[in-house]
N, C-alpha and C. Protein backbone atom coordinates (compact mmCIF):
# COMPACT_ATOMS: atom_id res chain seq x y z
N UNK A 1 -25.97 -2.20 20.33
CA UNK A 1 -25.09 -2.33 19.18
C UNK A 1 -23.70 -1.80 19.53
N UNK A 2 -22.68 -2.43 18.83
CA UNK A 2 -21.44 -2.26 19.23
C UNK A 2 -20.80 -1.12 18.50
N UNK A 3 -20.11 -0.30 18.83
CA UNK A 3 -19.44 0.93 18.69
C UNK A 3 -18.03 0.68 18.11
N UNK A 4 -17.86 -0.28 17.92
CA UNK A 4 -16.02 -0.51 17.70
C UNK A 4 -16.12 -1.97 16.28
N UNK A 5 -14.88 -2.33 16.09
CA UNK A 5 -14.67 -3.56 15.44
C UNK A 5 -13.30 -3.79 15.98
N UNK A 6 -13.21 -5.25 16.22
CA UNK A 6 -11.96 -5.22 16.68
C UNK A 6 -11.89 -6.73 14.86
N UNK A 7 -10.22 -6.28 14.40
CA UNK A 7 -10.05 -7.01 12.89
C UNK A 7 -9.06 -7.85 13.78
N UNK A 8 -9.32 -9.21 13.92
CA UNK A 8 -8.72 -10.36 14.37
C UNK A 8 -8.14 -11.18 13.19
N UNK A 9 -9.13 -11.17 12.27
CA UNK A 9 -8.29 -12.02 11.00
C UNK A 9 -8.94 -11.30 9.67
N UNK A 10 -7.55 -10.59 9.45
CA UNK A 10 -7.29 -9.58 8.10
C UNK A 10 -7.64 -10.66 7.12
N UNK A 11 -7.72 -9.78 5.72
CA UNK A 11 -8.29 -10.35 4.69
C UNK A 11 -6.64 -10.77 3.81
N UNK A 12 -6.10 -11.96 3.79
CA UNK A 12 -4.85 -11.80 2.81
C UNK A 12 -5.10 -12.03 1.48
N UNK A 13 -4.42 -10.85 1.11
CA UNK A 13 -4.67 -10.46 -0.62
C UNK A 13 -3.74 -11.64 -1.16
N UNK A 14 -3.67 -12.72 -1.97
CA UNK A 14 -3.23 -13.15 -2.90
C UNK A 14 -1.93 -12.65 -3.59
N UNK A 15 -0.98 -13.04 -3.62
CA UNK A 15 0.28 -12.26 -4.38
C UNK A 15 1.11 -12.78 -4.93
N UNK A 16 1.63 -12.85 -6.11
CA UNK A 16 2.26 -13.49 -6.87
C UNK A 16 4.25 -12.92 -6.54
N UNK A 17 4.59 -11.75 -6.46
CA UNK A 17 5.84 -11.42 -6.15
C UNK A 17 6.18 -11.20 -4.67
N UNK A 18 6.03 -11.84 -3.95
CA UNK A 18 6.80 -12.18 -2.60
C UNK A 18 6.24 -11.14 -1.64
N UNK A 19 5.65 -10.22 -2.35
CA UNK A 19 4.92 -9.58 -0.98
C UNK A 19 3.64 -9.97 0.04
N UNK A 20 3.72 -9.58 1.34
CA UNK A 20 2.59 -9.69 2.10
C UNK A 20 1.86 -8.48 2.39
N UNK A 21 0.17 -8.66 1.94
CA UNK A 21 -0.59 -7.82 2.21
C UNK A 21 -1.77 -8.10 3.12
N UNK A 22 -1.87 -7.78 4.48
CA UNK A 22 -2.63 -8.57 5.27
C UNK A 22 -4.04 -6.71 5.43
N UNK A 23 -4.84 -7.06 4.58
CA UNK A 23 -6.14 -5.86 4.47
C UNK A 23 -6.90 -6.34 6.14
N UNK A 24 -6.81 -5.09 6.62
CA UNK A 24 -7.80 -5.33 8.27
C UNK A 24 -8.96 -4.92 7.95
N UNK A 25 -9.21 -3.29 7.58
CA UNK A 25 -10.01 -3.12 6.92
C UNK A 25 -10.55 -2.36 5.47
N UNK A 26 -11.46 -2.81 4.24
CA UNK A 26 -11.26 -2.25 3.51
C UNK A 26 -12.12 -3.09 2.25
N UNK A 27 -12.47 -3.10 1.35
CA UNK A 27 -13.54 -3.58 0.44
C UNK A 27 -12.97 -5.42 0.55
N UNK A 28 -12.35 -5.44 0.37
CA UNK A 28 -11.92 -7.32 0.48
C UNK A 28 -12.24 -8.00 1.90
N UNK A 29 -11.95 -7.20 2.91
CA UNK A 29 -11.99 -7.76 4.86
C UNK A 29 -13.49 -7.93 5.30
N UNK A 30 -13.75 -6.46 5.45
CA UNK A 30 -14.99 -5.84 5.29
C UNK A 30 -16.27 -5.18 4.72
N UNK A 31 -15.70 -5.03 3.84
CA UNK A 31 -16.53 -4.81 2.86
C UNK A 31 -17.12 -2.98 2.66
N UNK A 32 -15.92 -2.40 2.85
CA UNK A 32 -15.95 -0.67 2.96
C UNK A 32 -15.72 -0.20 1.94
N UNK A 33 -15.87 0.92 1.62
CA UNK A 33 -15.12 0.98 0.05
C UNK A 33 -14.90 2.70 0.76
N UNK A 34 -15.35 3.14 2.07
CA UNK A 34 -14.64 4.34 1.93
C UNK A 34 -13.39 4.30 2.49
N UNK A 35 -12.63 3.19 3.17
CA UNK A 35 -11.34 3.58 3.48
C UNK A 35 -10.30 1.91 3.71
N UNK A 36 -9.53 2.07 3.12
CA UNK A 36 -8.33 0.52 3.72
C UNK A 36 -7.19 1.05 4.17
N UNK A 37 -7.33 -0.18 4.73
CA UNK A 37 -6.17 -0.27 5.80
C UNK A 37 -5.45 -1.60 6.35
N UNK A 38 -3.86 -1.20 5.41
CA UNK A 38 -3.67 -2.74 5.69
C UNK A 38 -1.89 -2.92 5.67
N UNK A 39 -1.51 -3.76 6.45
CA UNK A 39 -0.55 -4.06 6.69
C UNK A 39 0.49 -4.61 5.88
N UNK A 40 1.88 -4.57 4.90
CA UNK A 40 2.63 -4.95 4.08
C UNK A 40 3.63 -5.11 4.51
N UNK A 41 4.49 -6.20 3.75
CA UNK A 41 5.73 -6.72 3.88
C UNK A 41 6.05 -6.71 2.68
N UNK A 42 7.06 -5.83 1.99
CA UNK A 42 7.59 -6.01 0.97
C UNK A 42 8.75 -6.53 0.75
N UNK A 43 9.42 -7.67 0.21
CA UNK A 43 11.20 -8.64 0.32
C UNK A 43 11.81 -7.49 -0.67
N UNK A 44 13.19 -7.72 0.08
CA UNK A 44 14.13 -7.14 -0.56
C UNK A 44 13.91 -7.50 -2.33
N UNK A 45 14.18 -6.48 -3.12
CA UNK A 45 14.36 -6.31 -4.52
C UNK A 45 12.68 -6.43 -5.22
N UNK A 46 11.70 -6.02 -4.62
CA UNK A 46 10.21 -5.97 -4.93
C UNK A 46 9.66 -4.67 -5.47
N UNK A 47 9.29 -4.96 -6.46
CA UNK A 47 8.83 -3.64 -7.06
C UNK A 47 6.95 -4.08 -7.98
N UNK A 48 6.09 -2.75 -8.09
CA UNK A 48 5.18 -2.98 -9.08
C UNK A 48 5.44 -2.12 -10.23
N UNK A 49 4.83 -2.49 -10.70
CA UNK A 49 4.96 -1.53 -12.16
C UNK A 49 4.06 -0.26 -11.67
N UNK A 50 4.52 1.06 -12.71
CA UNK A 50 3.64 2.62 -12.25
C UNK A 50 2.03 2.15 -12.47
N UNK A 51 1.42 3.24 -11.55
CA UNK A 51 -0.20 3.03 -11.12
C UNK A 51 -0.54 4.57 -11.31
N UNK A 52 -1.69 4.75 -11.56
CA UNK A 52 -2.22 6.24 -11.01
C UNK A 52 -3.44 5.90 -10.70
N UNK A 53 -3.49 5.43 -9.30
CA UNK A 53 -4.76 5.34 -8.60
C UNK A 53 -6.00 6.37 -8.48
N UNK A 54 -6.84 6.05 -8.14
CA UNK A 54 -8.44 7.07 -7.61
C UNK A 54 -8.18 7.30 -6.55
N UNK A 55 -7.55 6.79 -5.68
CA UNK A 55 -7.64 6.91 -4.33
C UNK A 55 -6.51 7.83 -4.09
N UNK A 56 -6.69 8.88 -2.63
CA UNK A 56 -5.52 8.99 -1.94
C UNK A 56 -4.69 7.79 -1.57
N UNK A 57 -3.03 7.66 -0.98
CA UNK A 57 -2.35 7.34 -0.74
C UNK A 57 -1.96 7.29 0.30
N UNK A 58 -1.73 6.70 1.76
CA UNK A 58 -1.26 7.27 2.79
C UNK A 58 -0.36 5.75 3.33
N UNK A 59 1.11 6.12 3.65
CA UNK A 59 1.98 4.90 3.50
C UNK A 59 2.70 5.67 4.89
N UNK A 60 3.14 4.51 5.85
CA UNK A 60 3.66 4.67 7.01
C UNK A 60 4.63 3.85 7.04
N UNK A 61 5.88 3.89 7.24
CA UNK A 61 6.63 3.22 7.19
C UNK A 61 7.32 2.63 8.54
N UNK A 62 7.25 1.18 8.83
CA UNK A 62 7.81 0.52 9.98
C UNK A 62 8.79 0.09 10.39
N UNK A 63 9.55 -0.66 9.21
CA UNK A 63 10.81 -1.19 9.30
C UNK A 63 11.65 -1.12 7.87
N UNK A 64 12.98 -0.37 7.96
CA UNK A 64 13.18 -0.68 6.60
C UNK A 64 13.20 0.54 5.62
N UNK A 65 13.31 0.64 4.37
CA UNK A 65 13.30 1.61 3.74
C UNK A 65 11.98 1.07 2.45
N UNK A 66 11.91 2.09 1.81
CA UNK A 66 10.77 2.24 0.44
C UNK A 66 11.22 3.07 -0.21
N UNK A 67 10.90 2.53 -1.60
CA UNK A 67 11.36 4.10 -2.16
C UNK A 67 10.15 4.31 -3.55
N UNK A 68 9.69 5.20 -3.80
CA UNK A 68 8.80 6.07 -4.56
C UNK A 68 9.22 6.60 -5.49
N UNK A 69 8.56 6.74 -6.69
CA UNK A 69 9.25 6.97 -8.19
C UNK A 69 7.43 7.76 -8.45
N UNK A 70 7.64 9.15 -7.97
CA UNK A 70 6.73 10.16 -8.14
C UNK A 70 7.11 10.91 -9.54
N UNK A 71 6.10 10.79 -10.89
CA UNK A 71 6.57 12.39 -11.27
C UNK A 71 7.94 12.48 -11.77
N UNK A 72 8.72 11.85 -11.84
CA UNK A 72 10.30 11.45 -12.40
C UNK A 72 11.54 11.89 -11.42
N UNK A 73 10.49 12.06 -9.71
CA UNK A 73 11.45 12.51 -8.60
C UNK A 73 11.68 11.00 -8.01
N UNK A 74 12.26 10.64 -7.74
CA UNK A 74 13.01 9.52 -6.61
C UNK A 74 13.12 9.56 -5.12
N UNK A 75 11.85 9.45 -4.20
CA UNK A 75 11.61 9.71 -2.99
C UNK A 75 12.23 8.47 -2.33
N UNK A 76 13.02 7.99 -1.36
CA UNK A 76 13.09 7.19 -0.21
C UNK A 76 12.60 7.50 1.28
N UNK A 77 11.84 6.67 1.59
CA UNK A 77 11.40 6.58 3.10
C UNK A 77 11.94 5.81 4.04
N UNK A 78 12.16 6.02 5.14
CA UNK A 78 13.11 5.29 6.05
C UNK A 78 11.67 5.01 7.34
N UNK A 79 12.06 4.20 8.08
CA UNK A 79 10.99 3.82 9.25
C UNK A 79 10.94 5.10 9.90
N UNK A 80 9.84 5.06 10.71
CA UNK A 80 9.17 6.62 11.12
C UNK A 80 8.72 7.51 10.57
N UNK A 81 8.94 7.74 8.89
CA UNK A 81 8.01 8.19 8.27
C UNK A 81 7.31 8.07 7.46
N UNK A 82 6.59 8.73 6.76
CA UNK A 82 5.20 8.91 6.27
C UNK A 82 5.13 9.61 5.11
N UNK A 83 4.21 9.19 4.15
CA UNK A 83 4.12 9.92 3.02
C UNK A 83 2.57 10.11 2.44
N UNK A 84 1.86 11.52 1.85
CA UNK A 84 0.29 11.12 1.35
C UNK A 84 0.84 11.13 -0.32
N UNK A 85 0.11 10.19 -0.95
CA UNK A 85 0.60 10.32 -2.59
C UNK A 85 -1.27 10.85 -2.77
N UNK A 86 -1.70 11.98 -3.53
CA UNK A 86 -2.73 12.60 -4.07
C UNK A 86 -3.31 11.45 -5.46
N UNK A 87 -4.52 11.08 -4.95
CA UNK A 87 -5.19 10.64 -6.14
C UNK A 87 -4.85 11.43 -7.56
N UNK A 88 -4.65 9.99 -8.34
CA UNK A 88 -4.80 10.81 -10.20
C UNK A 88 -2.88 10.85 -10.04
N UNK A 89 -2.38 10.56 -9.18
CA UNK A 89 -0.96 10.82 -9.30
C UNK A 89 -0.29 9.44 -10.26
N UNK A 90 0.57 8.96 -11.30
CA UNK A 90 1.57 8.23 -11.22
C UNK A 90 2.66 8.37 -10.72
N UNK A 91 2.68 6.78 -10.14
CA UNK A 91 3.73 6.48 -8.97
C UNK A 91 3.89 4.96 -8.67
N UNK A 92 5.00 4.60 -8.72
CA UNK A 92 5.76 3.83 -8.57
C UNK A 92 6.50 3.07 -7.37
N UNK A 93 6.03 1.74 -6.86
CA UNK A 93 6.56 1.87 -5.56
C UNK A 93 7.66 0.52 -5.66
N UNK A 94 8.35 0.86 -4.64
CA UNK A 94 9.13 -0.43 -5.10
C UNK A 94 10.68 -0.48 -3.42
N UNK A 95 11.05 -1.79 -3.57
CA UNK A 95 11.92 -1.57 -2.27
C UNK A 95 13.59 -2.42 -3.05
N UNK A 96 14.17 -1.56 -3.29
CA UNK A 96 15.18 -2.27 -4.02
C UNK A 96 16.59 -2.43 -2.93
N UNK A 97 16.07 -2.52 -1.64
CA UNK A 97 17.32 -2.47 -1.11
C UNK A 97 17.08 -3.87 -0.29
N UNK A 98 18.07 -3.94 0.33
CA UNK A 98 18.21 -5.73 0.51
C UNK A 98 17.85 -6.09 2.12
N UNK A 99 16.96 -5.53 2.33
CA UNK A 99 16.55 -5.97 3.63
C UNK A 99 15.10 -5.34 3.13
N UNK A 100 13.74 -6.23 4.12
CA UNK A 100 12.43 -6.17 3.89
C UNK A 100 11.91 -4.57 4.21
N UNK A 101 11.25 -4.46 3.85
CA UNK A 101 10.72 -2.51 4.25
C UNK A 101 8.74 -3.42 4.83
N UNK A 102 8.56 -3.22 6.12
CA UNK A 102 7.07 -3.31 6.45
C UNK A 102 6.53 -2.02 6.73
N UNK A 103 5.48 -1.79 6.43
CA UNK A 103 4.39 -0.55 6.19
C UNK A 103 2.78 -0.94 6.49
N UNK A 104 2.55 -0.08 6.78
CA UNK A 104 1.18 0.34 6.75
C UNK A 104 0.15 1.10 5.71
N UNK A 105 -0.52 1.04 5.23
CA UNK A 105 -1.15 1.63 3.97
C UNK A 105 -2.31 1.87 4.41
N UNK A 106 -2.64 2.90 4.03
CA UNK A 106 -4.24 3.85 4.01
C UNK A 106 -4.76 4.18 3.41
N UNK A 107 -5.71 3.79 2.43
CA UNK A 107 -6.23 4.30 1.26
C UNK A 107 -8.05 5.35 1.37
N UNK A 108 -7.98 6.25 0.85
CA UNK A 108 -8.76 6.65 0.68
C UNK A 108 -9.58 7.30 -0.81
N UNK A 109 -10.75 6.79 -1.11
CA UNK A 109 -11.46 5.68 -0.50
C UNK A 109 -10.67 4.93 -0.40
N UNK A 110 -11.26 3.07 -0.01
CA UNK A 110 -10.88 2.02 -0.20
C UNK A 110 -10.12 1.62 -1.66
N UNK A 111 -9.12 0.94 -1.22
CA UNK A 111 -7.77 0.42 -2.46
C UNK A 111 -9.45 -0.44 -2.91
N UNK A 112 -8.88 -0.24 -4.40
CA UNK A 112 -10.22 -1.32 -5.68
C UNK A 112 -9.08 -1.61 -6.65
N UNK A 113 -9.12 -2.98 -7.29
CA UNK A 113 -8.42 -3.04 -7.83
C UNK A 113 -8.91 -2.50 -9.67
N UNK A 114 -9.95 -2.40 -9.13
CA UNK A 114 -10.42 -1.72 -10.36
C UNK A 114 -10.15 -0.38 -10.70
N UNK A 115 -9.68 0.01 -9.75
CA UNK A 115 -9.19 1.69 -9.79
C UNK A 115 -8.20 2.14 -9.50
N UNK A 116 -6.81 1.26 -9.55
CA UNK A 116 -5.25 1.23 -9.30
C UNK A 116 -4.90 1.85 -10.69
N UNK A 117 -5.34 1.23 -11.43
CA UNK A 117 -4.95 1.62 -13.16
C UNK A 117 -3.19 1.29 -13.34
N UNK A 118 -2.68 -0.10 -13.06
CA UNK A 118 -1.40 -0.60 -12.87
C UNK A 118 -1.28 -0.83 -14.48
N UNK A 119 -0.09 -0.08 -14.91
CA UNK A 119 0.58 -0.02 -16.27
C UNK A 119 1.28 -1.63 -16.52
N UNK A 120 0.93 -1.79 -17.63
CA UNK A 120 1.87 -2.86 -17.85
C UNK A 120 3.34 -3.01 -17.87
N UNK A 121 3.75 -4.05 -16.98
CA UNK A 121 5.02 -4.28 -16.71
C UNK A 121 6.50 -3.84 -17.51
């Protein structure tokens, strides 16, 4: 039995506002629910409405900026770093500057969309 997985073809999440979410692994790819992990492209001027997820948060940033609406603080991330957002938190993510921001996302457990708890718009 094999010791590894190698994710050749991510699971793409469906998206209605211009973002790309390519899940490698995580309850939609594979079918895990203790951890995702998945690759994003967010277009300039993209935002969701506030969430207070179940899950930890763990966002890596690649290209680009992000910026975070924690708590009524106003965080920006620039490529090279990293941020954990704590389950039970509202937070707000969104990229309002005019070039694409790509990231990495880590959820722990696994992102459910049953357990984002996304506020209406």
């Amino acid at each position: 039995m094999k010791k590894y997985t190698i994710q050749k073809s991510p699971f793409i999440v469906p998206t209605t506002d211009g973002k790309t979410i390519e899940e490698h692994f995580g309850k939609a790819s594979t079918h895990d629910d203790q951890v995702s992990i998945a690759h994003m492209i967010a277009p300039p001027g993209w935002s969701e409405p506030f969430q207070t997820p179940e899950f930890d948060e763990y966002t890596y940033i690649i290209k680009g900026k992000k910026q975070f609406t924690i708590a009524d603080e106003t965080i920006i991330l620039e490529a090279g770093q990293s941020i954990k957002i704590e389950k039970n938190t509202r937070v707000q993510y969104a990229n309002p500057f005019d070039e694409e921001c790509e990231y990495l996302a880590v959820c722990l457990p696994a992102f459910d969309f049953t357990k984002v708890h996304r506020e209406d718009a």
